[in-house]
N, C-alpha and C. Protein backbone atom coordinates (compact mmCIF):
# COMPACT_ATOMS: atom_id res chain seq x y z
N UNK A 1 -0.33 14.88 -30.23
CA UNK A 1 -0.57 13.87 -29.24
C UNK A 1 -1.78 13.03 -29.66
N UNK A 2 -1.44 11.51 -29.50
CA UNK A 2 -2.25 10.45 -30.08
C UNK A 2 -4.10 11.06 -28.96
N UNK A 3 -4.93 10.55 -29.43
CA UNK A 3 -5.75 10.44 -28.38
C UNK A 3 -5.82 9.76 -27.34
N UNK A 4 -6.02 8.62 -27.45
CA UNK A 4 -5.38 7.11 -26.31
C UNK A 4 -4.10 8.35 -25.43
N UNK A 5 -3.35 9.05 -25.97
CA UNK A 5 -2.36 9.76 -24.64
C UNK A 5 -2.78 10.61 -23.94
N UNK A 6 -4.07 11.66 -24.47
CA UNK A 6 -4.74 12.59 -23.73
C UNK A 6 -5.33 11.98 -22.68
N UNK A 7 -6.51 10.60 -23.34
CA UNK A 7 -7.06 9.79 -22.12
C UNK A 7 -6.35 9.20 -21.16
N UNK A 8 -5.23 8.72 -21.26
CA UNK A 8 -4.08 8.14 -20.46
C UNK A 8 -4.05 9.32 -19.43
N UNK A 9 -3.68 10.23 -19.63
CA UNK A 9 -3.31 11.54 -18.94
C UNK A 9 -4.38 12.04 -17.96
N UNK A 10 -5.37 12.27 -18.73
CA UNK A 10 -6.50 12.71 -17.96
C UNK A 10 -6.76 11.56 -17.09
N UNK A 11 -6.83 10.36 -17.22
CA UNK A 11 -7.48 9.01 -16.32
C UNK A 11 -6.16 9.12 -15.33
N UNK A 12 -5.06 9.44 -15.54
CA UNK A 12 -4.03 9.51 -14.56
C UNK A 12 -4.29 10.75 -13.38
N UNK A 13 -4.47 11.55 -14.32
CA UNK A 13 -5.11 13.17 -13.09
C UNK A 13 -6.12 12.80 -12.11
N UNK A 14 -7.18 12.20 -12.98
CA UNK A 14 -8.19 11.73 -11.94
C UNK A 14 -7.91 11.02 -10.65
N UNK A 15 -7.01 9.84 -11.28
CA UNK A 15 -6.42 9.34 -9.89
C UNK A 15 -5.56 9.78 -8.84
N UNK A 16 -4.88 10.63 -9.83
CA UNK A 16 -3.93 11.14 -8.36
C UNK A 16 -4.98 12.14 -7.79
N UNK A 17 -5.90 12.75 -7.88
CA UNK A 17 -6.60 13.68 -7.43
C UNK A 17 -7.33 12.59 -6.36
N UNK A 18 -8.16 11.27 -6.62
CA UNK A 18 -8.69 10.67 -5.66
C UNK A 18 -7.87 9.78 -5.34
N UNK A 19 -6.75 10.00 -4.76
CA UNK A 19 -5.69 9.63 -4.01
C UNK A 19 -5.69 10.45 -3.25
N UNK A 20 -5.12 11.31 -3.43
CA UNK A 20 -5.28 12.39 -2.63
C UNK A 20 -6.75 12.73 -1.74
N UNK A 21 -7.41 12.53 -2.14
CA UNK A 21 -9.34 12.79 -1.52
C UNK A 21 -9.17 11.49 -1.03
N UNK A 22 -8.77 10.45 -0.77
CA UNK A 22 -8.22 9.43 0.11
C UNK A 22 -7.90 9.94 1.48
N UNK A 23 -6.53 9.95 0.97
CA UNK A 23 -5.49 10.65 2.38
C UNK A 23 -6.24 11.82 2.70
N UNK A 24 -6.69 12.55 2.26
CA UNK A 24 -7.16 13.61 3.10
C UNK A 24 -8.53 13.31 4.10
N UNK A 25 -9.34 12.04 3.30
CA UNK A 25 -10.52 11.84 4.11
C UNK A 25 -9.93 10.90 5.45
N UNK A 26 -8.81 10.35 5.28
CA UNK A 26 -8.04 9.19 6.40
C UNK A 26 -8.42 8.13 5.82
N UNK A 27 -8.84 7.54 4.52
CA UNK A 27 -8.86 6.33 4.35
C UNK A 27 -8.31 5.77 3.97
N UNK A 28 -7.02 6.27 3.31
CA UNK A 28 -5.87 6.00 3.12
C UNK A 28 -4.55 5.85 3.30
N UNK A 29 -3.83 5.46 4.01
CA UNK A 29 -2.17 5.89 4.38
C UNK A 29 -1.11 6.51 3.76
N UNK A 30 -0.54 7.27 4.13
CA UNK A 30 0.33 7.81 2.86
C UNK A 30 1.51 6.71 2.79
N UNK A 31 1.74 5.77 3.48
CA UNK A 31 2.83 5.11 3.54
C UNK A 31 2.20 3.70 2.12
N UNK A 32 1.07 3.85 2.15
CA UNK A 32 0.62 3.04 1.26
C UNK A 32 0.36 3.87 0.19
N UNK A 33 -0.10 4.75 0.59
CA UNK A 33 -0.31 5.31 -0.77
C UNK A 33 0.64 5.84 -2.31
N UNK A 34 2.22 6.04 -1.27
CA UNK A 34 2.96 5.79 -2.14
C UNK A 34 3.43 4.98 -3.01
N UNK A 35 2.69 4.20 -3.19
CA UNK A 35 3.02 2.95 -4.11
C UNK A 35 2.17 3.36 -5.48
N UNK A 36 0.88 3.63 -5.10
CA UNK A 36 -0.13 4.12 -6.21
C UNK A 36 0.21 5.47 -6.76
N UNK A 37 1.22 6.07 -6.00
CA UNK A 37 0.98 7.63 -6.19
C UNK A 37 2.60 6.90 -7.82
N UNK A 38 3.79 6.58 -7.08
CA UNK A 38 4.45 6.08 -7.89
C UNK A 38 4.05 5.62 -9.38
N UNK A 39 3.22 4.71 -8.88
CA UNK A 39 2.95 3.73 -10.23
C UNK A 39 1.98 4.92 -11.43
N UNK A 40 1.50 5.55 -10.51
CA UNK A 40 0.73 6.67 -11.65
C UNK A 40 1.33 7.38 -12.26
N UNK A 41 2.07 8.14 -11.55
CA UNK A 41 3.53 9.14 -12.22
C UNK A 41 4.31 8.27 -13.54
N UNK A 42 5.04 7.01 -12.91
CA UNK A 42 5.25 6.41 -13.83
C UNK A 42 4.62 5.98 -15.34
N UNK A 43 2.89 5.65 -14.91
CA UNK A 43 2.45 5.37 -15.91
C UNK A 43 2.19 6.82 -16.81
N UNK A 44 1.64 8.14 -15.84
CA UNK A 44 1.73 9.41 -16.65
C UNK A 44 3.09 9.56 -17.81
N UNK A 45 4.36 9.13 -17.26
CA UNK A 45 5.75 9.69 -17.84
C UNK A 45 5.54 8.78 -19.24
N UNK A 46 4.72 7.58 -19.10
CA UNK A 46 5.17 7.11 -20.40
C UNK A 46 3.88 6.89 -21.03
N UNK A 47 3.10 8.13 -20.70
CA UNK A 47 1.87 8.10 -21.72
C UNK A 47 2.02 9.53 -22.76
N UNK A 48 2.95 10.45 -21.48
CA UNK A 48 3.97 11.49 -22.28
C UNK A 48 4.67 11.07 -23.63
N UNK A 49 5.26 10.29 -22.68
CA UNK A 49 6.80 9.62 -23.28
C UNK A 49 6.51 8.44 -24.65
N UNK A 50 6.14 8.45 -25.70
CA UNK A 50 5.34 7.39 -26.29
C UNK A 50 6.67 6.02 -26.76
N UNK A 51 7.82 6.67 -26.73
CA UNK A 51 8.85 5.48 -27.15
C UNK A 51 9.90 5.19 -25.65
N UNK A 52 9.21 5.95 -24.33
CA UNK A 52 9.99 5.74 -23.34
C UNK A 52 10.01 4.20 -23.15
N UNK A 53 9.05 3.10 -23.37
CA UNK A 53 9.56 2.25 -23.03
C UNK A 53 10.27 1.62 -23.76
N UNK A 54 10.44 1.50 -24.86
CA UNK A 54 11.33 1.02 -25.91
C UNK A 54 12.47 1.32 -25.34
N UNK A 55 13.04 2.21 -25.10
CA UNK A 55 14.53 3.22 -24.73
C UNK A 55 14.57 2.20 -23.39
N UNK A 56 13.52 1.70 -22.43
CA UNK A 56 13.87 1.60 -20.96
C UNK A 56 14.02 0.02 -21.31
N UNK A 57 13.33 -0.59 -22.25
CA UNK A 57 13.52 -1.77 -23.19
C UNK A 57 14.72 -2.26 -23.07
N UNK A 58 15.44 -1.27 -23.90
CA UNK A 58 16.54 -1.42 -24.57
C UNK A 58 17.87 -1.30 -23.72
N UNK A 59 17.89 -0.09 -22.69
CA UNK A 59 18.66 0.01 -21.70
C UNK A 59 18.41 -1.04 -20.64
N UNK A 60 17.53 -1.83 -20.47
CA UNK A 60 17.71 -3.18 -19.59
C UNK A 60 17.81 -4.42 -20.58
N UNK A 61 17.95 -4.52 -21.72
CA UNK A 61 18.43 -5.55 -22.18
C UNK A 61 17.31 -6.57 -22.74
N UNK A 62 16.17 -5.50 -22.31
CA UNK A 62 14.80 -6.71 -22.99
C UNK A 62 14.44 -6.79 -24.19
N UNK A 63 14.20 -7.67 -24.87
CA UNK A 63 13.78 -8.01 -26.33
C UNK A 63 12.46 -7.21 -27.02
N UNK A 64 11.66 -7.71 -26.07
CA UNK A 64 9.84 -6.96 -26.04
C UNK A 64 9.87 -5.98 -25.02
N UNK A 65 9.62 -4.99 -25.15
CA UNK A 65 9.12 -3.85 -24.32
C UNK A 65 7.98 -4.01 -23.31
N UNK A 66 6.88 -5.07 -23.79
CA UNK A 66 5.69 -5.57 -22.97
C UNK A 66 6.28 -6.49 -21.91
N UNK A 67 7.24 -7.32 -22.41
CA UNK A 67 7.91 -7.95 -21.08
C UNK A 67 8.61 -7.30 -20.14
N UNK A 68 9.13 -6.16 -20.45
CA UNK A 68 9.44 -5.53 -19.09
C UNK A 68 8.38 -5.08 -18.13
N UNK A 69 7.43 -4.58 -18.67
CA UNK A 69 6.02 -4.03 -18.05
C UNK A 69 5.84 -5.23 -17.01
N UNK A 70 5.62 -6.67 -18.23
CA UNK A 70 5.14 -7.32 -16.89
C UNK A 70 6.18 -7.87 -16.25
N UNK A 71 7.38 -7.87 -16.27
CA UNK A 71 8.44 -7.85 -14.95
C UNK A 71 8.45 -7.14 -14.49
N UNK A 72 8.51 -6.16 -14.33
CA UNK A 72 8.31 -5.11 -13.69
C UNK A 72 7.36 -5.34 -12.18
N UNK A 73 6.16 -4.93 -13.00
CA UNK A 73 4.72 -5.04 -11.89
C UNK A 73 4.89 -6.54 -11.42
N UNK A 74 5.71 -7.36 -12.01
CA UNK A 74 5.50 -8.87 -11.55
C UNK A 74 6.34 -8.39 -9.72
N UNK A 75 7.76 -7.65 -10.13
CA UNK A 75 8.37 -7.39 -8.98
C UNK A 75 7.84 -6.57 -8.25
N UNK A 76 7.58 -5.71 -9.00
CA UNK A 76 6.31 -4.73 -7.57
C UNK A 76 5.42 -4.99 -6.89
N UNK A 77 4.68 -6.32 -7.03
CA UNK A 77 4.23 -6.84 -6.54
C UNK A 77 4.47 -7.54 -5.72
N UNK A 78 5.72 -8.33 -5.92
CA UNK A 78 6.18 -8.96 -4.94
C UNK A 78 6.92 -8.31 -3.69
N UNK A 79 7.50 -6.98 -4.14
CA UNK A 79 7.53 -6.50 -3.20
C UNK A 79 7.00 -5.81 -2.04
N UNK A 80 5.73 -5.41 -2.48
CA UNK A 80 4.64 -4.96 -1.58
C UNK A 80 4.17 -5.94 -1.13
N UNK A 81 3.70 -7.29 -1.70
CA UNK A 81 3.28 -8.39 -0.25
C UNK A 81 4.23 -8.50 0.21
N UNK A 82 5.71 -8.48 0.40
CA UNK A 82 6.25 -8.55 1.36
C UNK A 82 6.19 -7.56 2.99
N UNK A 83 5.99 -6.59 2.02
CA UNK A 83 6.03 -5.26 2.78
C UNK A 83 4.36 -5.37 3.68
N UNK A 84 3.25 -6.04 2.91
CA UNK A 84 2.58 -6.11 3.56
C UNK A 84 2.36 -7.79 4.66
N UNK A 85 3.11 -8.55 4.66
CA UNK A 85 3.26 -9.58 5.26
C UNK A 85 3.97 -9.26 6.47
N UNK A 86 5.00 -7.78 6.57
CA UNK A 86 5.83 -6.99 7.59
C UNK A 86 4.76 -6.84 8.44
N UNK A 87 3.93 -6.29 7.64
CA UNK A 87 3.21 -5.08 8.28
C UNK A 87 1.96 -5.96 8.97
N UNK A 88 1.64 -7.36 8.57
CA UNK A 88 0.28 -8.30 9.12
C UNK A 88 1.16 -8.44 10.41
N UNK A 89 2.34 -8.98 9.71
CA UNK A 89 2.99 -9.49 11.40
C UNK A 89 3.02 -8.78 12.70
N UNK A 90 3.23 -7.16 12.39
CA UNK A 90 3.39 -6.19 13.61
C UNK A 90 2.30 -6.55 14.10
N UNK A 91 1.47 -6.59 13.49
CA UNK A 91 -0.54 -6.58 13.94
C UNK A 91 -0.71 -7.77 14.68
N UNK A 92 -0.10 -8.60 14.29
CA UNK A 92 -0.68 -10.00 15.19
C UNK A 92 -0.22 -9.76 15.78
N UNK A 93 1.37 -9.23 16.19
CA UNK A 93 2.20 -9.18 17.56
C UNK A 93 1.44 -8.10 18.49
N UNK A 94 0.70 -7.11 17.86
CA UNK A 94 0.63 -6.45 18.99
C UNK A 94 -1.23 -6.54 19.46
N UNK A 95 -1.49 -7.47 18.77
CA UNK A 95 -3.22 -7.66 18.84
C UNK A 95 -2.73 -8.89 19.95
N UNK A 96 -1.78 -9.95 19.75
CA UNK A 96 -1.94 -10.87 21.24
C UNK A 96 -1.21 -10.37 22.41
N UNK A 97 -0.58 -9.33 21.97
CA UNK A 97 -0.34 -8.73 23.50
C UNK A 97 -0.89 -7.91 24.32
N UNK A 98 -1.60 -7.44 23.16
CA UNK A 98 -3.14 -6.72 23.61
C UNK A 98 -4.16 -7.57 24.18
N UNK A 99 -4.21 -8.35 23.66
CA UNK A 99 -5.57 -9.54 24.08
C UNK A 99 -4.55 -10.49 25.70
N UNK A 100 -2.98 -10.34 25.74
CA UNK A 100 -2.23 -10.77 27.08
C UNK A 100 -2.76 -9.56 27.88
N UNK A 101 -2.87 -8.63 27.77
CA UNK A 101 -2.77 -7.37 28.54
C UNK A 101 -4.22 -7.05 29.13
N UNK A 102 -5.18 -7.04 28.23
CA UNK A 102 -6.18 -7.08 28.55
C UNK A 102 -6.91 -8.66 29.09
N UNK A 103 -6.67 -9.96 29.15
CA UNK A 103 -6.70 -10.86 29.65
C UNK A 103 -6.29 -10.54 31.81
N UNK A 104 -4.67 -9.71 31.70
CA UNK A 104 -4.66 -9.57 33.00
C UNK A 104 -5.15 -8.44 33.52
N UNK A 105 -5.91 -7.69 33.27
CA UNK A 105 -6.55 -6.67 33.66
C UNK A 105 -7.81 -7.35 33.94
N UNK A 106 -8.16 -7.97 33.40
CA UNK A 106 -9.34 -8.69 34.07
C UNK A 106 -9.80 -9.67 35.20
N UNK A 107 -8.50 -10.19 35.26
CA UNK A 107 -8.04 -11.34 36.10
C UNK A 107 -7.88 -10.11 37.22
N UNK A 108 -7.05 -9.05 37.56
CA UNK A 108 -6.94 -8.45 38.66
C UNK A 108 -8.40 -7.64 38.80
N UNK A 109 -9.13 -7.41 37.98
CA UNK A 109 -10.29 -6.62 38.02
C UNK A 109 -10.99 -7.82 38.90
N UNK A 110 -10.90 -8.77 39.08
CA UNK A 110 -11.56 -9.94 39.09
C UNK A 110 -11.32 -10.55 41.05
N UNK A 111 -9.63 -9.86 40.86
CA UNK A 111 -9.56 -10.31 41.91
C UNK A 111 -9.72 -9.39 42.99
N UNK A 112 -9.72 -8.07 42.89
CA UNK A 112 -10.38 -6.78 43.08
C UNK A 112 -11.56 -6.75 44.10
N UNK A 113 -12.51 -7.12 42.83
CA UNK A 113 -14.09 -7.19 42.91
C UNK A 113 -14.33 -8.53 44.50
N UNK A 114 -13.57 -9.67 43.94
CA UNK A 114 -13.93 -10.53 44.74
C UNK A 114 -13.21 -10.06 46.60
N UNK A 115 -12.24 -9.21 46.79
CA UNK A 115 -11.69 -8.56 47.46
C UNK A 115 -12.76 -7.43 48.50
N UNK A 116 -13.33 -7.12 47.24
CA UNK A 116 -14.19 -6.48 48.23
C UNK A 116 -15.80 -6.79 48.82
N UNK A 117 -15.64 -7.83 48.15
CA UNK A 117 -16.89 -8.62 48.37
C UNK A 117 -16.87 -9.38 49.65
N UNK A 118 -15.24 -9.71 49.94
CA UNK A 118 -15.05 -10.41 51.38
C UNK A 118 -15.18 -9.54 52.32
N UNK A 119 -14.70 -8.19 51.94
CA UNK A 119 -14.89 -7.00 53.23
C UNK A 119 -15.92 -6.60 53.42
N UNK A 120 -17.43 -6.85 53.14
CA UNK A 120 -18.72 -6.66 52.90
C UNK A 120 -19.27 -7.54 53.91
């Protein structure tokens, strides 16, 4: 095994280990975190694997092996801002119905207060 593959390996352990020391502290989501946990595994298999991408190259039809890499991450990317553009939207929907909700709680807190101020 080349050296550059041991370091690959080991810099991969490290991360999935503080991935994990993430999620366990709560600063992380596991629903997010699967994306990183993925992409590491992946990158582990082909620091193993030293001609896996050539083979994954070749079985998708690509010329350069480096251009799949960056198609690849080009699409993974795009698919996670989507996934996170899902996920902004829930938030605004439920932050102005929160800010509707708490708007009329105040208004009756309001009308409440002034309620008993007349019976005084």
């Amino acid at each position: 095994m080349a050296r550059i593959q041991i370091i690959t390996i080991v810099i991969n352990f490290a991360f999935l280990l503080s991935i994990g020391w993430l999620i366990l502290k709560g600063k992380l989501r596991e629903e997010y975190a699967i994306v990183w946990l993925v992409c590491t595994v992946l990158l582990g298999i082909f620091a193993i694997w030293r001609d896996g991408l050539e083979v994954m190259a070749r079985l998708f039809g690509v010329y350069e092996a480096p251009n799949l890499v960056f198609t690849g991450f080009i699409f993974l990317i795009l698919i996670y801002l989507l996934h996170l553009s899902i996920v902004n939207s829930k938030l605004q929907k439920n932050v102005t119905r929160l800010a509707q909700e708490i708007a009329l709680l105040k208004q009756e807190n309001e009308e409440k207060a002034k309620k008993e101020l007349n019976k005084e």
